[in-house]
Protein backbone atom coordinates (compact mmCIF):
# COMPACT_ATOMS: atom_id res chain seq x y z
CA UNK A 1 0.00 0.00 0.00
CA UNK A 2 0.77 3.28 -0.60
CA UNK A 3 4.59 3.96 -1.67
CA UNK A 4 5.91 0.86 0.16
CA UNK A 5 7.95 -1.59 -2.06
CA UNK A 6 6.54 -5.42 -2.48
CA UNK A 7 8.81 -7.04 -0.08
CA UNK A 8 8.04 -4.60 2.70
CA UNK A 9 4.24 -3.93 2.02
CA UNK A 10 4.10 -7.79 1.80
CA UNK A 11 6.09 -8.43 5.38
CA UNK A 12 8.90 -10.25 3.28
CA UNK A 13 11.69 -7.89 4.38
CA UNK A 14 12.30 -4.70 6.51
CA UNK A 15 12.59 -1.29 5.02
CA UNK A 16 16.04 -0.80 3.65
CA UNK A 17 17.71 1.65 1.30
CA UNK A 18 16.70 -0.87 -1.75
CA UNK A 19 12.89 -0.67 -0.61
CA UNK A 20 13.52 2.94 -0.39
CA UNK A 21 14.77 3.34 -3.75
CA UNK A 22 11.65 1.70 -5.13
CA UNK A 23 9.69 4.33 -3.26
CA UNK A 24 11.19 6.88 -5.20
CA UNK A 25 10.08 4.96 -8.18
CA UNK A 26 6.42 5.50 -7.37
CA UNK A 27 6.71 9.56 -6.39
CA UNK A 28 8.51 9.89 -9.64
CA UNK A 29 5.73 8.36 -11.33
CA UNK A 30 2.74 9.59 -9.07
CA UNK A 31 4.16 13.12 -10.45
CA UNK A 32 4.79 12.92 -13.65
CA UNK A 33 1.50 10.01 -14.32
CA UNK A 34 -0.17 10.10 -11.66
CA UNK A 35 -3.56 8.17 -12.65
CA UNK A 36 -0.76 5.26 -13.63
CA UNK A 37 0.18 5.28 -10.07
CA UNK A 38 -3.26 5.34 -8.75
CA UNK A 39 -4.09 2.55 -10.63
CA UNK A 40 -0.84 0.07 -9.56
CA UNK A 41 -1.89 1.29 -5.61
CA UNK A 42 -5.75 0.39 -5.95
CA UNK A 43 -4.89 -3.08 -7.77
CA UNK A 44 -1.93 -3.81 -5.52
CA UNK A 45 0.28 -4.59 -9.19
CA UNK A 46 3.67 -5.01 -8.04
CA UNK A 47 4.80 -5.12 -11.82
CA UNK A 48 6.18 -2.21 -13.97
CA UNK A 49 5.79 -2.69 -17.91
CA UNK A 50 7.74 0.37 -18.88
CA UNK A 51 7.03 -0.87 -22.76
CA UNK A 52 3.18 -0.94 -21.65
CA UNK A 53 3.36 3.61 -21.07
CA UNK A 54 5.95 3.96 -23.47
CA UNK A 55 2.99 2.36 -26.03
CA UNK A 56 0.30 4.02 -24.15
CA UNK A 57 1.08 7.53 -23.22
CA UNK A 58 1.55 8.83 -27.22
CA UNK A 59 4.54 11.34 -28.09
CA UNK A 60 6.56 11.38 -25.24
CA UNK A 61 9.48 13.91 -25.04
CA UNK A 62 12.79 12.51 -24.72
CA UNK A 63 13.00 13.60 -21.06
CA UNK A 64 9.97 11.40 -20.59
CA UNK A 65 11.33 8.34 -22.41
CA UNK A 66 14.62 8.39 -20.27
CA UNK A 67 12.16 8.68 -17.29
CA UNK A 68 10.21 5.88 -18.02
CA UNK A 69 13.64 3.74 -18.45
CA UNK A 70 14.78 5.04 -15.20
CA UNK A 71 11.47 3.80 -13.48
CA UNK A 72 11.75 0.59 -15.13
CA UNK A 73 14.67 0.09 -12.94
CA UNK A 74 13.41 1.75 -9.40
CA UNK A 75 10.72 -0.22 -9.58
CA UNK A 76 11.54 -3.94 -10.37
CA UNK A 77 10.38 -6.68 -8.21
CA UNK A 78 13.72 -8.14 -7.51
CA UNK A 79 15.14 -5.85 -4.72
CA UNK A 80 18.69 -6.62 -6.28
CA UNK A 81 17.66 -5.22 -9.92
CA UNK A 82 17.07 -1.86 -8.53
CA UNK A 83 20.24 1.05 -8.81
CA UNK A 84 21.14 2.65 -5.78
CA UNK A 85 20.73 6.65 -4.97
CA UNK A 86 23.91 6.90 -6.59
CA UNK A 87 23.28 5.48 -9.71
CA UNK A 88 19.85 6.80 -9.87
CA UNK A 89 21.25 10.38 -9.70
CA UNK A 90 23.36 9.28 -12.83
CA UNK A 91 20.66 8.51 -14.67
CA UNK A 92 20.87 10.70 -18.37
CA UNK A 93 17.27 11.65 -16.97
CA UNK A 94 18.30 14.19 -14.10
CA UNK A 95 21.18 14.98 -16.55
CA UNK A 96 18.78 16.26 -19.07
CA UNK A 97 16.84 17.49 -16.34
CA UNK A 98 19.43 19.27 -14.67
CA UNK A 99 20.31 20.90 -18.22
CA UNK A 100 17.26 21.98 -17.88
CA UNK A 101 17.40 24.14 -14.72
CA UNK A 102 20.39 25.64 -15.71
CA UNK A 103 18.53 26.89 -18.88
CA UNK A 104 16.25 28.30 -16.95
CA UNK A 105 17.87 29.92 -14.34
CA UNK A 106 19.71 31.87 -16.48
CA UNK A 107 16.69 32.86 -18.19
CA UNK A 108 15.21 33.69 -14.72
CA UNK A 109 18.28 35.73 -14.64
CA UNK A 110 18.12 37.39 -17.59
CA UNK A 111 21.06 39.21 -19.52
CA UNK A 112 23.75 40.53 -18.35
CA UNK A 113 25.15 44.15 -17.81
CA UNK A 114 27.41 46.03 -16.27
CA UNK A 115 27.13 48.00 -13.16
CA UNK A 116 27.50 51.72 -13.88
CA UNK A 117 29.45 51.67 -10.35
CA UNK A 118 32.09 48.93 -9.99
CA UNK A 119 32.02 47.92 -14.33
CA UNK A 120 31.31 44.04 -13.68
CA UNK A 121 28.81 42.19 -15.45
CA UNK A 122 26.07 40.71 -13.91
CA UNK A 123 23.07 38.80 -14.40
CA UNK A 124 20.22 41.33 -14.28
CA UNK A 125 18.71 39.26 -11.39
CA UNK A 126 21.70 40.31 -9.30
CA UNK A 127 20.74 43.93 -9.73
CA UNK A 128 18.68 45.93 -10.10
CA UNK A 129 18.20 48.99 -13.10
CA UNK A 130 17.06 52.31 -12.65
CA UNK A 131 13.55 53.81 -12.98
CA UNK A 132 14.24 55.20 -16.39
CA UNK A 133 15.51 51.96 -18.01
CA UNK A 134 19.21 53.28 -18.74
CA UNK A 135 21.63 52.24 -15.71
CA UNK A 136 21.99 48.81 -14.14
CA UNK A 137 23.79 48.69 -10.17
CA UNK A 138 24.91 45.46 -9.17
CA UNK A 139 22.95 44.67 -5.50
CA UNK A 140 26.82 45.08 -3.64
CA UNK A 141 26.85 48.84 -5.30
CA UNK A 142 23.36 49.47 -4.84
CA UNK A 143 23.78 48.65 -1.09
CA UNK A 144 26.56 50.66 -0.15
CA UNK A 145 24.80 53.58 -2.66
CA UNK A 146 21.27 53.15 -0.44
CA UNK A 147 23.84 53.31 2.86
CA UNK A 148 25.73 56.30 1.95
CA UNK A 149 21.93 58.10 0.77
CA UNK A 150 20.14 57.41 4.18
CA UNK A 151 23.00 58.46 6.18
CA UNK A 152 23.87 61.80 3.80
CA UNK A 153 22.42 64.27 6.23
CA UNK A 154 22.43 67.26 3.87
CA UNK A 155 21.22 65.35 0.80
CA UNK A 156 18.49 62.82 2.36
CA UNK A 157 15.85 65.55 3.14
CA UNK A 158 16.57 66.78 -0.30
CA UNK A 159 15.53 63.37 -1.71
CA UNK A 160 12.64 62.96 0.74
CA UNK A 161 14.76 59.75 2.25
CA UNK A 162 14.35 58.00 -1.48
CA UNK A 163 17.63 56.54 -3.78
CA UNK A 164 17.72 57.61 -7.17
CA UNK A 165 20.09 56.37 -9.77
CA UNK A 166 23.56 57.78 -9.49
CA UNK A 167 23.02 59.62 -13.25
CA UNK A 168 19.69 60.76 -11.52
CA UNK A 169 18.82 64.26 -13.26
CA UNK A 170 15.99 66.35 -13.40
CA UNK A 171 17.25 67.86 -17.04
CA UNK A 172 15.26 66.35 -19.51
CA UNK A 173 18.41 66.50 -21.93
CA UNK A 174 20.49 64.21 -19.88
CA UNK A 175 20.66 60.19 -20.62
CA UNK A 176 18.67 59.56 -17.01
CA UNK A 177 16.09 61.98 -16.52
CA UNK A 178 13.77 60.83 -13.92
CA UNK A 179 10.50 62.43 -13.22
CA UNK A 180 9.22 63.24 -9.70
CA UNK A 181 8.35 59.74 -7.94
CA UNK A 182 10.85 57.56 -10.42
CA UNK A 183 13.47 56.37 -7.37
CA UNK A 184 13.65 53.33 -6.49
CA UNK A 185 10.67 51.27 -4.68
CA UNK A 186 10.87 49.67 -1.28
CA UNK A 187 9.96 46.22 -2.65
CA UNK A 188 12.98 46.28 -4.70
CA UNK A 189 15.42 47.48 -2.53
CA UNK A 190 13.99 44.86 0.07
CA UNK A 191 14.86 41.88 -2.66
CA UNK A 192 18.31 43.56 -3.48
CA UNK A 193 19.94 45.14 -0.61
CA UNK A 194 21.86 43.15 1.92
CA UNK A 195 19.57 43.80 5.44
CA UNK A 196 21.80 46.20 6.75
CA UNK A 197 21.36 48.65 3.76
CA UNK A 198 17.56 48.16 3.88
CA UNK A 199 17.62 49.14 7.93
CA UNK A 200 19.75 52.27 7.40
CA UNK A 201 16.88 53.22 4.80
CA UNK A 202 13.72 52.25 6.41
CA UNK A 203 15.21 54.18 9.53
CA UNK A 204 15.82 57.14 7.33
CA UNK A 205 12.11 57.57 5.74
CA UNK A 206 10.77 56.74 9.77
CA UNK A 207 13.22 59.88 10.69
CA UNK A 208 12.53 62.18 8.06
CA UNK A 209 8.45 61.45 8.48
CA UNK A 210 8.87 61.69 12.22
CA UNK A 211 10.76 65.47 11.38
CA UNK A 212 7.89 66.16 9.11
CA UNK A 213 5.36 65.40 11.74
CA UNK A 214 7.28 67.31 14.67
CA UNK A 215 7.42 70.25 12.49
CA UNK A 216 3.45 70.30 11.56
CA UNK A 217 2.52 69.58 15.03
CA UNK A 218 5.19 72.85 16.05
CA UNK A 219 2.89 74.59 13.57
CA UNK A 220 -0.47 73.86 14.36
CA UNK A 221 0.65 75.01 17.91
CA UNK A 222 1.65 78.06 16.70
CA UNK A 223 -1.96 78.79 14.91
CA UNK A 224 -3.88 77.61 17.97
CA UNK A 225 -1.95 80.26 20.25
CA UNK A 226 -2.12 82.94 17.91
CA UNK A 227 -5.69 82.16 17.62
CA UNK A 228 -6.11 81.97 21.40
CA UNK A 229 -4.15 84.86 21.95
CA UNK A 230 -6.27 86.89 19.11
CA UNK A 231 -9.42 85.82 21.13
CA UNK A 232 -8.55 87.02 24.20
CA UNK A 233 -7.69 90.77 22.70
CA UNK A 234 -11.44 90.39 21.26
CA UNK A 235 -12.76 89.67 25.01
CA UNK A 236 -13.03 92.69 28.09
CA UNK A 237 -11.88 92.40 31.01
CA UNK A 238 -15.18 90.06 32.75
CA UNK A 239 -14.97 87.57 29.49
CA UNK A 240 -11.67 86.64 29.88
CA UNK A 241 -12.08 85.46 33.51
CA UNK A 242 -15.14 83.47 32.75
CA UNK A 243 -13.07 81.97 30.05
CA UNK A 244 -10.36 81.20 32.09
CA UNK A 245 -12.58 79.78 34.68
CA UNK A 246 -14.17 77.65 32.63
CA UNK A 247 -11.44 76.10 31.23
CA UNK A 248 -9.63 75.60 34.92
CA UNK A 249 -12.71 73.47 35.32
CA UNK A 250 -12.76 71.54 32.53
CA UNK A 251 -9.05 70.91 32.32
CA UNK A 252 -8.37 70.76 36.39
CA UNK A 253 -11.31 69.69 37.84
CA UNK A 254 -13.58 67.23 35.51
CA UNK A 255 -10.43 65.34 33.98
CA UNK A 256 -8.62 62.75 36.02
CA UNK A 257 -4.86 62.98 35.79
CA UNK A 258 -1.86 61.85 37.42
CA UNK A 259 -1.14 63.25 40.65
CA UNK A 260 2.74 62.79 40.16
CA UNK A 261 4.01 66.12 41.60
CA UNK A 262 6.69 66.30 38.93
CA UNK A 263 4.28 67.74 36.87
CA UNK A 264 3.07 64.40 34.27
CA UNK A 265 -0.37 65.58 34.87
CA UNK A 266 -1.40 63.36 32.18
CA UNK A 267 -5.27 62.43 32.05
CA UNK A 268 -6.73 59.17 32.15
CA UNK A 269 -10.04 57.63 31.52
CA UNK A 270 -9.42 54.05 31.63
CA UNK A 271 -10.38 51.92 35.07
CA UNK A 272 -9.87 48.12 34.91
CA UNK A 273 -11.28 46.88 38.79
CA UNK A 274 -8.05 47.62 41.05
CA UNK A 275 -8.25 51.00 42.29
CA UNK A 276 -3.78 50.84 42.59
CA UNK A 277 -3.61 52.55 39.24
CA UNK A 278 -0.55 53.27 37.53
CA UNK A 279 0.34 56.06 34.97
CA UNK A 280 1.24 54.68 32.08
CA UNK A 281 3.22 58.30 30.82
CA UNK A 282 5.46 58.02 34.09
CA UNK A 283 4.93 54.27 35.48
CA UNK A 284 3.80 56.20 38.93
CA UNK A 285 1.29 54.41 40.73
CA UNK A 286 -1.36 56.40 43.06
CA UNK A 287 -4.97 55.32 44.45
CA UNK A 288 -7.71 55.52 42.93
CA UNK A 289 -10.29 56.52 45.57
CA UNK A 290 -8.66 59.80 46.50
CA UNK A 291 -5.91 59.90 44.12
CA UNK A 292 -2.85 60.19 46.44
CA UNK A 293 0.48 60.23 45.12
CA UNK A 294 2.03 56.88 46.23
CA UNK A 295 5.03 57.27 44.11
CA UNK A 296 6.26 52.90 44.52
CA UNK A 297 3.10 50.44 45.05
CA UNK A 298 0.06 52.01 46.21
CA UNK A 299 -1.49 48.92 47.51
CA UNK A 300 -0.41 49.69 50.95
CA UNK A 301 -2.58 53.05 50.42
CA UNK A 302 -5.34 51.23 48.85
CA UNK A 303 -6.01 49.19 51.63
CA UNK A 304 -6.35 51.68 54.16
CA UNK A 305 -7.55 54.34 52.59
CA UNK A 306 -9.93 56.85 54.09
CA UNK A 307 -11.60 57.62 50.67
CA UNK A 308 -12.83 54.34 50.43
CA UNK A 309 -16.50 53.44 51.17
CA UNK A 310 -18.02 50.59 53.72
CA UNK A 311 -17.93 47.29 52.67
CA UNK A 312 -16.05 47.81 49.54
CA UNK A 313 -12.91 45.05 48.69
CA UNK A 314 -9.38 45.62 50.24
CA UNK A 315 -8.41 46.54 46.60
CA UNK A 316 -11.07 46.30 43.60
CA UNK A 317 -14.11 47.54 42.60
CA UNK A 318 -17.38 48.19 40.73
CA UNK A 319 -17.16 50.88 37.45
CA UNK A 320 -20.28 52.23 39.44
CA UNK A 321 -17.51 52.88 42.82
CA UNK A 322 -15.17 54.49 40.74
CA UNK A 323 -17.69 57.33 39.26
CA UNK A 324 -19.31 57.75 42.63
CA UNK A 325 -15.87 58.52 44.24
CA UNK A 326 -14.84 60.81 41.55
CA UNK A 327 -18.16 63.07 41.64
CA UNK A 328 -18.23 63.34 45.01
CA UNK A 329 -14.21 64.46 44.96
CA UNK A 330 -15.35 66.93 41.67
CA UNK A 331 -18.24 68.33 43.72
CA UNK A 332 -16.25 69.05 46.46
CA UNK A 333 -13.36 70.87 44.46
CA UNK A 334 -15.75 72.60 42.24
CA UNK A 335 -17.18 74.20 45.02
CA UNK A 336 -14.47 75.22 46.22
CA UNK A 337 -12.79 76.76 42.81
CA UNK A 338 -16.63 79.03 42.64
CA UNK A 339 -15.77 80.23 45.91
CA UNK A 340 -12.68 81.65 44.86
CA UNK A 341 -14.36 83.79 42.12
CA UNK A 342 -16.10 86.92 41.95
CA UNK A 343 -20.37 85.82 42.17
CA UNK A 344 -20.89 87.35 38.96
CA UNK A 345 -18.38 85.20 36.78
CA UNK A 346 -19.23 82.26 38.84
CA UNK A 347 -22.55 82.47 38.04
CA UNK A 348 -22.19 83.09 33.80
CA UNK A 349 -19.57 79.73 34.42
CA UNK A 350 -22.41 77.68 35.78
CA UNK A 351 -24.75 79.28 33.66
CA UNK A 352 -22.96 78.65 30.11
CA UNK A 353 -21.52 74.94 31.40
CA UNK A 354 -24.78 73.73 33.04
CA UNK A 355 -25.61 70.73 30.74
CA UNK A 356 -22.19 69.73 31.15
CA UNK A 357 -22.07 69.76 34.96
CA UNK A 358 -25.66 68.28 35.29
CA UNK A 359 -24.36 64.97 32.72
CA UNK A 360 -21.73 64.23 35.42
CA UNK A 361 -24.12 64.42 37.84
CA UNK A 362 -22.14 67.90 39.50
CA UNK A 363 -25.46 69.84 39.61
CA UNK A 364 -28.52 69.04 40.93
């Protein structure tokens, strides 16, 4: 059954290199005739009758013929008619057959040229040509060109982190001119360059877009305070501390942020059951009931802490816990921010944030 040879499929004799040999036999021809093999597994034929396909199968190419000879042999009866691997691999089949590969690697290849950098000739496979068709770079060249280009500090920004062709020219007259975009792509510089190369590169676009993003973001910044600032000269004397007050209590006093006294300050919405919550800007951990600075683990803190109500767990808690703490710890602190403004502006604060206050529940 299956690709076993007679002797062993019939319990005769063990597996051996012989038996294995005849194995061969029967992937060589499940491949190349497959319903041939099908047929000598479903009615158990031992036999090969190599004059039987020759007759059968119609023209057969010459590398076909010299296979069906070569199976005539792998898969005799007699153990002791069979070649060994040796001989099998001599076989004018896998010469022809290796002929064959060579052929066509070297069409896979292609032609050869010669690198416009170090003047060898290479298979085209082993390089790569530029965008415009006219200048071939062996991969060796084309590395240490796409190393030198993402470390060029002056010229890299330039190119917008890409490799051109060394004859790269934006003169139309010239042998290489390249329009805007013709450099070379990513996916070929992945297949060509040695890893190294291709690092130096990719780090060079990441850098150059990271530049590009600091730079926007700089801007942007800019607008929005010259924008704020041009408000503010629009407002008198009464707006401007309503506006300010307003946005103490929106930025200060609704968000929750990180009481690190360093200054993180950064806000966080996110509450996952244990109320010893960490910052994940500065790794700080603090409590989440009253939001003390605990600066190492704040499960000490937790435990004990004054914040927390009756009956709740040494450390976790209910969603529904952790927004009843935090309005009655807003209430408080809002109350206490109005008290430190004039009556008038804290009235037009509540007054224009009302719906806001009364959502979280600040406002009765």
């Amino acid at each position: 059954p299956g690709y076993a040879a007679p002797e062993v499929a019939l319990q005769k004799q063990p597996a051996s290199t012989v038996s294995d040999m005849y194995s061969v036999g029967l992937m060589l021809l499940d491949l190349r005739w497959p319903e041939q093999a099908q047929a000598r597994c479903k009615a158990a034929n031992w036999s090969f009758d190599a004059q039987t396909l020759l007759q059968g199968a119609g023209d057969l190419s010459n590398n076909d013929k010299q296979l069906v000879l070569l199976l005539a042999r792998l898969l005799h009866a007699d153990p002791r008619r069979r070649p060994s691997a040796a001989e099998a691999l001599a076989h004018p089949y896998f010469a022809e057959a290796e002929v064959k590969l060579v052929v066509h690697e070297e069409r896979r290849r292609g032609e050869q040229r010669d690198c416009v950098i170090c003047f060898d000739s290479f298979y085209e496979a082993d390089g790569l040509v530029c965008a415009a068709g006219a200048h071939f770079l062996c991969n060796d060249c084309l590395s240490d060109k796409t190393k030198h280009d993402s470390t060029d500090v002056d010229g890299r920004q330039q190119r917008d982190g890409h490799v051109y062709c060394p004859h790269h020219t934006d003169k139309q007259s010239e042998s290489c001119y390249s329009k805007p975009g013709q450099f070379y792509k990513d996916s070929d510089l992945a297949r060509h360059v040695t890893g190294e190369a291709f690092e130096a590169y990719m780090k060079c676009r990441r850098e150059l877009e990271e530049a590009r993003l600091a730079a926007a973001a700089e801007q942007e910044i800019k607008e929005r305070v010259t924008e704020e600032l041009a408000v503010l000269q629009r407002l008198n004397e009464h707006q401007r501390k309503v506006r300010n007050a307003r946005r103490h209590i929106e930025e200060q006093v609704l968000n929750l942020r990180c009481p690190n006294p360093n200054g993180c300050n950064q806000v966080f919405l996110d509450f996952t059951g244990c109320f010893a919550l960490s910052c994940h800007r500065c790794k700080k951990q603090f409590c989440g009931w009253c939001l003390a600075f605990c600066d190492g683990d704040a499960h000490p803190h937790v435990r004990r802490c004054q914040a927390k109500p009756a009956g709740a767990d040494v450390y976790y808690g209910t969603k529904e816990q952790f927004d009843a703490a935090h309005c009655g710890r807003r209430k408080r602190e809002l109350q206490q921010y109005l008290a430190t403004l004039d009556a008038d502006v804290a009235a037009e604060v509540i007054g224009a944030m009302q719906q806001q206050l009364m959502d979280l529940k600040l406002l009765d």
